[in-house]
C-alpha atoms as a PDB file:
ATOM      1  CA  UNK A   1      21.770  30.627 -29.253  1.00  0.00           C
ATOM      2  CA  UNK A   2      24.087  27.395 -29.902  1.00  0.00           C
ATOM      3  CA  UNK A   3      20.842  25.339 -29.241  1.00  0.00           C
ATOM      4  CA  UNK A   4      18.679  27.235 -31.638  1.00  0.00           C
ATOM      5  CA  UNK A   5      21.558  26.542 -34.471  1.00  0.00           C
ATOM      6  CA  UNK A   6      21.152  23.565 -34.296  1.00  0.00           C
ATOM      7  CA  UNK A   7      17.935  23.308 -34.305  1.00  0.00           C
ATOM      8  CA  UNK A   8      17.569  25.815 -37.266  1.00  0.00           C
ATOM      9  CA  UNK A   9      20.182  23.576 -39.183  1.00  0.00           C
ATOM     10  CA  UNK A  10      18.742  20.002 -38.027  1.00  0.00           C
ATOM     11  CA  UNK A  11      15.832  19.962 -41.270  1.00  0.00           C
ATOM     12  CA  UNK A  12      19.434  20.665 -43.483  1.00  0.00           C
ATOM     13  CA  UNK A  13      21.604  17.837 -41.595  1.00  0.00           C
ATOM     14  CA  UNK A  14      18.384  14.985 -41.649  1.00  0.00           C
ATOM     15  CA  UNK A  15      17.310  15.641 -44.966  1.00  0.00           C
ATOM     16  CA  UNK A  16      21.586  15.043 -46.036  1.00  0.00           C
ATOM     17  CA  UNK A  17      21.845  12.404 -44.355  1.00  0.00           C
ATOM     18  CA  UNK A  18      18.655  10.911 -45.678  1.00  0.00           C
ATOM     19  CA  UNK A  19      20.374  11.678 -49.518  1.00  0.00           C
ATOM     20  CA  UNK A  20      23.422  10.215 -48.386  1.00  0.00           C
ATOM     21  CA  UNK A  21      22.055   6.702 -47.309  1.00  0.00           C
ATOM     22  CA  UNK A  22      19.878   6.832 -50.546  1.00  0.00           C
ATOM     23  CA  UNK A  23      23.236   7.459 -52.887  1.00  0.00           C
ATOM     24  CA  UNK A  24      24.475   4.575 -50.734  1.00  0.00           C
ATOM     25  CA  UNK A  25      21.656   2.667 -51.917  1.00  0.00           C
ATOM     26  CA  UNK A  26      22.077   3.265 -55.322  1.00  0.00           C
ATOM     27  CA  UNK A  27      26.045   2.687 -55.314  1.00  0.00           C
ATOM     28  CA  UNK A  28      25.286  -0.486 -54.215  1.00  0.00           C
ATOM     29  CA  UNK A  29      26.686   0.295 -50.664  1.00  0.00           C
ATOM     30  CA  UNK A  30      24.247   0.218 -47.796  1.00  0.00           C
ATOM     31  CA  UNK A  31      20.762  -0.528 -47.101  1.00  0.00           C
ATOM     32  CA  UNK A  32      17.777   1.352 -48.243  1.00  0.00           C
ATOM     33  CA  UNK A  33      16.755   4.079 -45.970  1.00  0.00           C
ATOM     34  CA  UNK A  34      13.517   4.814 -44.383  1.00  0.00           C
ATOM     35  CA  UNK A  35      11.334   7.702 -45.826  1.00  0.00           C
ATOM     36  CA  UNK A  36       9.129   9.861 -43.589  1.00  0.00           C
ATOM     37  CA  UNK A  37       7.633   8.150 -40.526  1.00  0.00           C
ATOM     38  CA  UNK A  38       7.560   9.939 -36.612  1.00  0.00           C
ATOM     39  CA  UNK A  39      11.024   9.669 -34.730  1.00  0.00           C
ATOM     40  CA  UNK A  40      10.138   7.103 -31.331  1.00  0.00           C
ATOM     41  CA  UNK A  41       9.340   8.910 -28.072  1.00  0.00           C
ATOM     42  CA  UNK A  42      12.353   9.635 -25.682  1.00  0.00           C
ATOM     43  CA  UNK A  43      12.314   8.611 -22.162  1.00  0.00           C
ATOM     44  CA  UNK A  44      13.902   9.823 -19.249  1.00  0.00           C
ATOM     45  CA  UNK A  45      15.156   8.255 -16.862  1.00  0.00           C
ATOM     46  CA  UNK A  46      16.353  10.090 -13.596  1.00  0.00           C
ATOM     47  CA  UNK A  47      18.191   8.080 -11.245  1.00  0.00           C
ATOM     48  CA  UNK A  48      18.138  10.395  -7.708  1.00  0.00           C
ATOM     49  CA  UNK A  49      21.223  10.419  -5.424  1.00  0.00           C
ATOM     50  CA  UNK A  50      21.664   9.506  -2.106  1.00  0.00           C
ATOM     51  CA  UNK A  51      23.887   9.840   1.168  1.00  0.00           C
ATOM     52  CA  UNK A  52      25.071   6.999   2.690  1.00  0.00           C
ATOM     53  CA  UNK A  53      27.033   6.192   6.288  1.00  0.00           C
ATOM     54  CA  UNK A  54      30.044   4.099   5.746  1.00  0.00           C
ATOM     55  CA  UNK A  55      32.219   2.541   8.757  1.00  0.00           C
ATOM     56  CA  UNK A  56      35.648   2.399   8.649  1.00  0.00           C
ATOM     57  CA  UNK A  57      35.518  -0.831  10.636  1.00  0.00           C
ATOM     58  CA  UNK A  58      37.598   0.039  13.385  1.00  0.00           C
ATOM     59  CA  UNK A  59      36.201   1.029  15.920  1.00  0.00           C
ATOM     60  CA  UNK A  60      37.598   3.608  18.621  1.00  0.00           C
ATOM     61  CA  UNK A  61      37.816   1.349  21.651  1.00  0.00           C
ATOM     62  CA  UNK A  62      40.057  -0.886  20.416  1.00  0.00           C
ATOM     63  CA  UNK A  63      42.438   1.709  18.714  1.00  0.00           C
ATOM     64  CA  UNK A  64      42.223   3.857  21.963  1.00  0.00           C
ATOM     65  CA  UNK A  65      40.357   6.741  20.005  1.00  0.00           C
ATOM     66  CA  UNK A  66      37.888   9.256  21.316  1.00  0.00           C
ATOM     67  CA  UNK A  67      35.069  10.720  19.356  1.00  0.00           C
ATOM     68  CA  UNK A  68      34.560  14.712  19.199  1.00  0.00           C
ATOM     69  CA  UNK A  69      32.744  14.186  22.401  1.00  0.00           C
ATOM     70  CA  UNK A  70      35.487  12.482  24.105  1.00  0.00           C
ATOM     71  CA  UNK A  71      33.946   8.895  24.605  1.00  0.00           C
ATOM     72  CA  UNK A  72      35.133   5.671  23.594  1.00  0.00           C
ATOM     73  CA  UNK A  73      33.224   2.618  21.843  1.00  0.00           C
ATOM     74  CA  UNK A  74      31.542   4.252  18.677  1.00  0.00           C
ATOM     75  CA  UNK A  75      32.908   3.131  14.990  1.00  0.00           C
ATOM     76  CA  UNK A  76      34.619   5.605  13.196  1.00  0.00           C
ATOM     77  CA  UNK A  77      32.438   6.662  10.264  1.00  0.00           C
ATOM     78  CA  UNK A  78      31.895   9.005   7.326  1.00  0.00           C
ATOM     79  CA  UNK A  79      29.047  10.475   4.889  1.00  0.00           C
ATOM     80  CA  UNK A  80      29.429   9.141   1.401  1.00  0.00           C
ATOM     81  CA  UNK A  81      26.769  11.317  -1.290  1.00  0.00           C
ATOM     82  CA  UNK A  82      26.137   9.370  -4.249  1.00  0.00           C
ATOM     83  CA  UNK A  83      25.185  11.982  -7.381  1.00  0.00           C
ATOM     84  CA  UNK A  84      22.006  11.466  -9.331  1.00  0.00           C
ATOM     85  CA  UNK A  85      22.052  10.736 -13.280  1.00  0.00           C
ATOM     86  CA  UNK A  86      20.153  11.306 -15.767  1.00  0.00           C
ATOM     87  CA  UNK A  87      19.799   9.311 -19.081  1.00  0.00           C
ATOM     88  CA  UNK A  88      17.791   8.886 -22.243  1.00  0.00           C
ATOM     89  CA  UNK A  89      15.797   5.619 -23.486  1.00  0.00           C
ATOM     90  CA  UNK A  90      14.508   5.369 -27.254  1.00  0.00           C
ATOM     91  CA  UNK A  91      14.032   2.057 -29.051  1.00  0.00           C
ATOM     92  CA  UNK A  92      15.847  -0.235 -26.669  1.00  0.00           C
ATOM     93  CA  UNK A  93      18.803   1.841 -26.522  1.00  0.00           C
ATOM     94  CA  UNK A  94      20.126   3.968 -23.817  1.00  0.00           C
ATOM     95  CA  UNK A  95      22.399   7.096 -24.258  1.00  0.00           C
ATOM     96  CA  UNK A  96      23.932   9.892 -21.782  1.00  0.00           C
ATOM     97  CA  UNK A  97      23.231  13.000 -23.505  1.00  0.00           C
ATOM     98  CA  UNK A  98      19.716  13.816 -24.554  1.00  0.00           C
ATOM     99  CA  UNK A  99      21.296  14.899 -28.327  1.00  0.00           C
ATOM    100  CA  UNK A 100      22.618  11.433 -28.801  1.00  0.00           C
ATOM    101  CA  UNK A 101      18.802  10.102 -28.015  1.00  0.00           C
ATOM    102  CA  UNK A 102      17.327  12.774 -30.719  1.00  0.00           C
ATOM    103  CA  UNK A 103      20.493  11.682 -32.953  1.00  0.00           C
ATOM    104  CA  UNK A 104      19.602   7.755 -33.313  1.00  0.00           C
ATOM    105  CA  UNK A 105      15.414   9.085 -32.635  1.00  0.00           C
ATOM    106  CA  UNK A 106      15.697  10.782 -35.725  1.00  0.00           C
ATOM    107  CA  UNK A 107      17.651   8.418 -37.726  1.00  0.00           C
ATOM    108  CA  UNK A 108      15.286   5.185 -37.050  1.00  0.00           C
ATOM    109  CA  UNK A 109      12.104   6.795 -37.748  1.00  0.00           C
ATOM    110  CA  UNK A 110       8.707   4.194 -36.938  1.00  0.00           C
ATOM    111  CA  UNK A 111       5.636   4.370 -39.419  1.00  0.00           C
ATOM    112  CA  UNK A 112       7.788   5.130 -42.796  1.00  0.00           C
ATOM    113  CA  UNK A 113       7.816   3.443 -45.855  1.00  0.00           C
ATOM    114  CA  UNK A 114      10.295   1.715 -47.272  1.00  0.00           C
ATOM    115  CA  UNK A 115      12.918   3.692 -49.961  1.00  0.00           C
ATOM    116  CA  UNK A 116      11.266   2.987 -53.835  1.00  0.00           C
ATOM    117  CA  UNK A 117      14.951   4.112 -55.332  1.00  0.00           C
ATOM    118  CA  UNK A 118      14.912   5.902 -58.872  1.00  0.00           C
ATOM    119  CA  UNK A 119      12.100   4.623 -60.843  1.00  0.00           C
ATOM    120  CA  UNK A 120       9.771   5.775 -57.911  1.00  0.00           C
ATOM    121  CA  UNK A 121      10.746   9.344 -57.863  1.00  0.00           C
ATOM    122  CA  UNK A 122       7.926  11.729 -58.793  1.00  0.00           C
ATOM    123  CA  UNK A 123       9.904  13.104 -61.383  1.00  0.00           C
ATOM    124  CA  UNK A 124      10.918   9.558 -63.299  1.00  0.00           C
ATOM    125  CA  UNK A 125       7.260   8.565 -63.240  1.00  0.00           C
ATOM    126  CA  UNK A 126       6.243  12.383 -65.121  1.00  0.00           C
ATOM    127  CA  UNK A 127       8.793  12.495 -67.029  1.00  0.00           C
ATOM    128  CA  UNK A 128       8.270   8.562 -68.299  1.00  0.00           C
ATOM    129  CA  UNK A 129       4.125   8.518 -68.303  1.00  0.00           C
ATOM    130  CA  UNK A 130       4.395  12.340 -70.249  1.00  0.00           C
ATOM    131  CA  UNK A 131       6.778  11.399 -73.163  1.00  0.00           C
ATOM    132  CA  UNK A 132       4.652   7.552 -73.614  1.00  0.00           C
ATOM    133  CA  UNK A 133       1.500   9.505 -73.985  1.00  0.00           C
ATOM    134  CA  UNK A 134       3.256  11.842 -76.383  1.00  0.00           C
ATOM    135  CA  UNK A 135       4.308   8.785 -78.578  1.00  0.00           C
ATOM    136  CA  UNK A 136       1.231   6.945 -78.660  1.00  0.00           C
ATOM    137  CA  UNK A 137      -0.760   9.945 -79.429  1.00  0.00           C
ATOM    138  CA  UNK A 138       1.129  10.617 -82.459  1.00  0.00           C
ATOM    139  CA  UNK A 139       1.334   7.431 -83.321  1.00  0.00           C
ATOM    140  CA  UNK A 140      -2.649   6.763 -83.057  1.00  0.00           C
ATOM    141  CA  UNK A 141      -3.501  10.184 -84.900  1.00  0.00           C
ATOM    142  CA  UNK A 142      -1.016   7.905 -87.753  1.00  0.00           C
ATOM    143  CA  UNK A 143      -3.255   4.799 -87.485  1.00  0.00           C
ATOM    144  CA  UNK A 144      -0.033   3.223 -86.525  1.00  0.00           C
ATOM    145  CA  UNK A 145      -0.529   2.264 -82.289  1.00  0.00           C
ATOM    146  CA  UNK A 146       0.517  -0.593 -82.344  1.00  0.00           C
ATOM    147  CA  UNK A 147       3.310  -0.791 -84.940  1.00  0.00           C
ATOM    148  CA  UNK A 148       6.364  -2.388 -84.643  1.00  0.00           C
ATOM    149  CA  UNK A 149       8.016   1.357 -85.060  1.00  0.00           C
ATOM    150  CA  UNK A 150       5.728   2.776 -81.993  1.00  0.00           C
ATOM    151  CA  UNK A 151       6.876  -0.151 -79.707  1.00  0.00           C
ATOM    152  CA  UNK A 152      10.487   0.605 -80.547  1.00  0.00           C
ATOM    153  CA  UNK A 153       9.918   4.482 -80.432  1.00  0.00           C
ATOM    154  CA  UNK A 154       8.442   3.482 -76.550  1.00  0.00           C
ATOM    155  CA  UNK A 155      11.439   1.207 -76.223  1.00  0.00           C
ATOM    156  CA  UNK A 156      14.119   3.876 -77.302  1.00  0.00           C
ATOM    157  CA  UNK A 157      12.274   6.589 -75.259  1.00  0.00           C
ATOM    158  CA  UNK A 158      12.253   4.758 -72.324  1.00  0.00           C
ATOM    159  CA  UNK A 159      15.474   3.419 -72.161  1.00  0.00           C
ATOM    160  CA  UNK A 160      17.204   6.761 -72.748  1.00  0.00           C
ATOM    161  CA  UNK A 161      15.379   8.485 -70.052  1.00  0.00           C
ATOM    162  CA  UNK A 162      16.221   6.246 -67.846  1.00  0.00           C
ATOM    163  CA  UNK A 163      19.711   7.071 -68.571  1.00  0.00           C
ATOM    164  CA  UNK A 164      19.873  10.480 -68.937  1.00  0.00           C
ATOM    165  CA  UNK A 165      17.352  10.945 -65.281  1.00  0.00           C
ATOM    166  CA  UNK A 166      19.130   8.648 -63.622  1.00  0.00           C
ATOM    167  CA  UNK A 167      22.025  10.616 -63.530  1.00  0.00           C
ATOM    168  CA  UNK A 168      20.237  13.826 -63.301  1.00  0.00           C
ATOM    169  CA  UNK A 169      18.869  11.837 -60.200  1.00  0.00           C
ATOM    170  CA  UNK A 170      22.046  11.078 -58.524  1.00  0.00           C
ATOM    171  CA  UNK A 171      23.620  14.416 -58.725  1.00  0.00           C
ATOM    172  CA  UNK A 172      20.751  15.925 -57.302  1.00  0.00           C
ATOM    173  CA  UNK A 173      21.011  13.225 -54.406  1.00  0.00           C
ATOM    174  CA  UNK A 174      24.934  14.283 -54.368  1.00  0.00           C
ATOM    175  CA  UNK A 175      23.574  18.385 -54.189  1.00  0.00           C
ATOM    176  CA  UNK A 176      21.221  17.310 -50.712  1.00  0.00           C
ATOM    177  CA  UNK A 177      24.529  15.300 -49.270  1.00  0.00           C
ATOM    178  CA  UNK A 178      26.282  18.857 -49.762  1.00  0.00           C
ATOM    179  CA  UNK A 179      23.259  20.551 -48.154  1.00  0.00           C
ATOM    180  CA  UNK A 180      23.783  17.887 -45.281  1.00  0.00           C
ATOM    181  CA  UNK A 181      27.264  18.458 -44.761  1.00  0.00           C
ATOM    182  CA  UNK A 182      27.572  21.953 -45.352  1.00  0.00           C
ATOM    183  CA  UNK A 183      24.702  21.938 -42.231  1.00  0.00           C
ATOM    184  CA  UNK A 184      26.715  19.522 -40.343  1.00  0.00           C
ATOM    185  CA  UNK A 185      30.228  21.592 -40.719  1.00  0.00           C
ATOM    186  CA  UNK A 186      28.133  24.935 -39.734  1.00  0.00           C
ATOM    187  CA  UNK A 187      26.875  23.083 -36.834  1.00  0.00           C
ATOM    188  CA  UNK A 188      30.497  21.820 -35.596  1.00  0.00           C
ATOM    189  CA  UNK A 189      31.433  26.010 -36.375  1.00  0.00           C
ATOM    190  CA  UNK A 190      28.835  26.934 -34.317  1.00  0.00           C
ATOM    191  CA  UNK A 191      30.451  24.409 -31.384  1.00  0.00           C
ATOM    192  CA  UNK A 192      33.684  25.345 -31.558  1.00  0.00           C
ATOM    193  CA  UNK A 193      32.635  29.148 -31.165  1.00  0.00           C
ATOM    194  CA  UNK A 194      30.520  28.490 -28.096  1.00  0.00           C
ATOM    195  CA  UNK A 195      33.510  26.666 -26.556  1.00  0.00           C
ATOM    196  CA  UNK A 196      35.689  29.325 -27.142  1.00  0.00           C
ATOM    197  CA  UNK A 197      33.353  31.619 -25.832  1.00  0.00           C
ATOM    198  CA  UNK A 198      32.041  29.764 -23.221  1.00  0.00           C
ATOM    199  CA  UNK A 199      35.828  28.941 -21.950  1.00  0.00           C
ATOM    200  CA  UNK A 200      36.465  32.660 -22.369  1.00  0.00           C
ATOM    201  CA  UNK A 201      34.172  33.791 -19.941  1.00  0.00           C
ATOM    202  CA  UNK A 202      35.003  30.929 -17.535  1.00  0.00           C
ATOM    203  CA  UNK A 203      38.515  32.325 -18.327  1.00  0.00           C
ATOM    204  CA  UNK A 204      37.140  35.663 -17.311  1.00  0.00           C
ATOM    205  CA  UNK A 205      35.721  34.658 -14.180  1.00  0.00           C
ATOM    206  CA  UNK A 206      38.815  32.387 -13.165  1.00  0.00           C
ATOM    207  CA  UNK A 207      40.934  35.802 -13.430  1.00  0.00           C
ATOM    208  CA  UNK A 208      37.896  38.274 -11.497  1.00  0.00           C
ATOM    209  CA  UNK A 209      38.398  35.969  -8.357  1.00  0.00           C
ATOM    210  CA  UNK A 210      41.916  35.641  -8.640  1.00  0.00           C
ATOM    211  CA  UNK A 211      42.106  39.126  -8.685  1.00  0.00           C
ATOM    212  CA  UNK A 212      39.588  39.565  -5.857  1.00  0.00           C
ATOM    213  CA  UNK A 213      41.487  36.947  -4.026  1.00  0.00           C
ATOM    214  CA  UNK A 214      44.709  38.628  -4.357  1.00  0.00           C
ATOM    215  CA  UNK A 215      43.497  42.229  -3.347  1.00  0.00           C
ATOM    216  CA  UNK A 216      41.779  40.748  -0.357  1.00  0.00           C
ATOM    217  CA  UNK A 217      44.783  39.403   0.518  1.00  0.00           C
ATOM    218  CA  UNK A 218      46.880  42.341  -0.135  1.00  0.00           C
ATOM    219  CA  UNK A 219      44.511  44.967   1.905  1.00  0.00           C
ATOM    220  CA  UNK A 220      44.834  41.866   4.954  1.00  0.00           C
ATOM    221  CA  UNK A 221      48.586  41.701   4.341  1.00  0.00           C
ATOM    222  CA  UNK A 222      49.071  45.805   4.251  1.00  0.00           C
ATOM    223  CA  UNK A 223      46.582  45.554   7.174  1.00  0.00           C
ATOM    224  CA  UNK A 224      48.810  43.674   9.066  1.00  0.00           C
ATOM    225  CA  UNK A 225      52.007  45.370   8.063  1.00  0.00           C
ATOM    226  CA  UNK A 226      50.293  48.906   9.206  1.00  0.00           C
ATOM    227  CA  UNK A 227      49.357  47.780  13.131  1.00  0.00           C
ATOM    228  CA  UNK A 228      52.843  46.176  13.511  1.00  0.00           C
ATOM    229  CA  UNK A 229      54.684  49.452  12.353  1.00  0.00           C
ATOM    230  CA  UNK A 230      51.707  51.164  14.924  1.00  0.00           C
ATOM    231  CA  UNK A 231      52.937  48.827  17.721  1.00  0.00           C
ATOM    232  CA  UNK A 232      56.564  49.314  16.944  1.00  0.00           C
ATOM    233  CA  UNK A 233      56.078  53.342  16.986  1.00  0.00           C
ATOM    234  CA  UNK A 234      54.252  52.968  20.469  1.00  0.00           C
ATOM    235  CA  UNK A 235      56.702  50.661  21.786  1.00  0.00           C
ATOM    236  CA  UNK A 236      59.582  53.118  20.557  1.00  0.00           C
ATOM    237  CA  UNK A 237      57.605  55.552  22.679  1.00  0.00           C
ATOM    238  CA  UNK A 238      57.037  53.741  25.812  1.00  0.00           C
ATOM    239  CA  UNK A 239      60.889  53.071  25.938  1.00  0.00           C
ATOM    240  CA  UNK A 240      61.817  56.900  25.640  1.00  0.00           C
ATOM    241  CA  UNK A 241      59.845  57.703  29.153  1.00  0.00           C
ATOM    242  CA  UNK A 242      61.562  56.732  32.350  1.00  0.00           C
ATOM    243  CA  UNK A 243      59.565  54.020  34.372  1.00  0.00           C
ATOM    244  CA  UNK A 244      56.878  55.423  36.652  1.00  0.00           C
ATOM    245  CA  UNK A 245      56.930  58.653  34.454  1.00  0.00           C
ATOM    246  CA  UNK A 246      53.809  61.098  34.663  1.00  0.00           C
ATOM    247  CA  UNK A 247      54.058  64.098  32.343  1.00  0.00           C
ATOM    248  CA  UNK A 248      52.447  67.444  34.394  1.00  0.00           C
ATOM    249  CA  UNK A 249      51.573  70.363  32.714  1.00  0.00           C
ATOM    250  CA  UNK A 250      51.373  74.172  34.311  1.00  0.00           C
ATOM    251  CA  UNK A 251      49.640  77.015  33.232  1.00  0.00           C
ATOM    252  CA  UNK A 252      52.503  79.220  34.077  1.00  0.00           C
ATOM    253  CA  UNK A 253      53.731  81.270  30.939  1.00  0.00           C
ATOM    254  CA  UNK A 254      56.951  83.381  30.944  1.00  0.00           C
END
C-alpha cells in the first residue's frame, strides 16, 4: 500500500517540481528545466557474497594447542561471510536505494526539449495571435491596416497582455508548486504512518516471543520446582521405614 502511494502521488510530485524549477527560471534563480523526454534506464548491479577462511596466524604447535580432534600443527582459523549488495546505476551515477535511482531518473529526463518560458506557453501565443487578428480585422474593414493608430492599437495590445498573462502565468506555475508539495507532504504522511505501523507490529512480535519465552520458561521452572518437591516427598518417605523394612499384608480380618 505505501508503494502504491507513492506511486499514485509521483505524476503530482514531478509535475511540482517541474513548476517549481520553471518559477525558478522566471525569478531569475536557476536554470531552465527540461520538458518531457523518457527518464534513462536503471541498472542493477548485484554484487554476490562470499565466505572466506581467515587464519589467525598462529598456529597450534607452537602455542601448544590441539584442534577438536586433538592433534597438533594445523593454524587456527575461522569462516568470515561477506554479504551481497545491491545498487542502482543511471546516468553515471550510482545510488543505494532503487527510489533514489527513479528520484535523479526522473529528474534528468533524455530526449526533451529545452524550457521556451512565458511567451511559448500555448495560452500566450492564443491569447496574443487571437486579439492581433481582432485588431487588424477591424482595422482593414476601416481601410485603415496600416495606420499609425492600428500599429499602436497592436503595440498597446500586446504589451498589456503580456503583463496582465504573465502574471496570470506565474500564479498558475505557483498553484502546480502547491500541487507538488501538497503530493510531496502526503507522501512523507504516508511514511511516517507505515513506520509507525510497521514498528508496531515489530513491537507486537518483540512482545509475542517475549511472552512465549517467558511461559516456556515458567512451565520449565514450575517443572522443575514440581519433581524436586516429588523427590523431597519420597525421600521423606524412605526415611520413615526402618532399613531392610518389607511391609506384609494378611488376609486375616477380625
Amino acid at each position: 500500500m505505501y508503494q502504491q502511494t507513492r506511486e499514485d502521488l509521483g505524476g503530482y510530485r514531478d509535475a511540482g517540481s517541474t513548476a517549481l524549477q520553471a518559477l525558478m527560471y522566471e525569478m531569475g534563480l536557476g536554470a531552465a528545466p527540461t520538458v518531457g523526454g523518457t527518464a534513462p534506464q536503471i541498472e542493477t548491479i548485484t554484487t554476490p557474497g562470499s565466505t572466506t577462511t581467515q587464519s589467525s596466524g598462529l598456529g597450534p604447535t607452537s602455542m601448544g594447542l590441539f584442534n577438536r580432534n586433538g592433534r597438533l600443527g594445523e593454524d587456527m582459523s575461522r569462516m568470515v561471510t561477506t554479504p551481497g549488495s545491491t545498487q542502482y546505476r543511471v546516468g553515471g551515477q550510482t545510488f543505494n536505494t532503487l527510489e533514489e535511482a527513479h528520484a535523479w531518473a526522473r529528474a534528468n529526463p533524455t530526449g526533451g526539449s529545452a524550457y521556451g518560458g512565458f511567451t511559448a506557453t500555448p495560452g500566450y501565443e492564443f491569447r496574443l495571435q487571437s486579439g492581433n487578428d481582432s485588431i487588424n480585422a477591424l482595422a482593414g474593414a476601416r481601410g485603415g491596416l496600416h495606420s499609425g493608430a492600428t500599429l499602436k492599437a497592436l503595440a498597446d495590445y500586446n504589451q498589456n497582455i503580456a503583463s496582465e498573462e504573465y502574471g496570470n502565468y506565474l500564479a498558475r506555475l505557483s498553484g502546480l508548486t502547491d500541487m507538488g508539495q501538497a503530493s510531496a507532504a502526503n507522501t512523507a504522511q504516508a511514511s511516517n504512518a507505515f513506520a509507525q505501523m510497521g514498528s508496531g507490529a515489530l513491537a507486537n512480535k518483540g512482545n509475542a516471543l517475549a511472552g512465549g519465552a517467558a511461559g516456556f520458561n515458567n512451565a520449565i521452572q514450575d517443572g522443575i520446582n514440581s519433581g524436586i518437591n516429588l523427590w523431597g516427598y519420597q525421600q521423606g518417605l524412605s526415611r520413615q521405614q526402618p532399613a531392610g523394612f518389607t511391609p506384609t499384608y494378611s488376609a486375616w480380618r477380625p
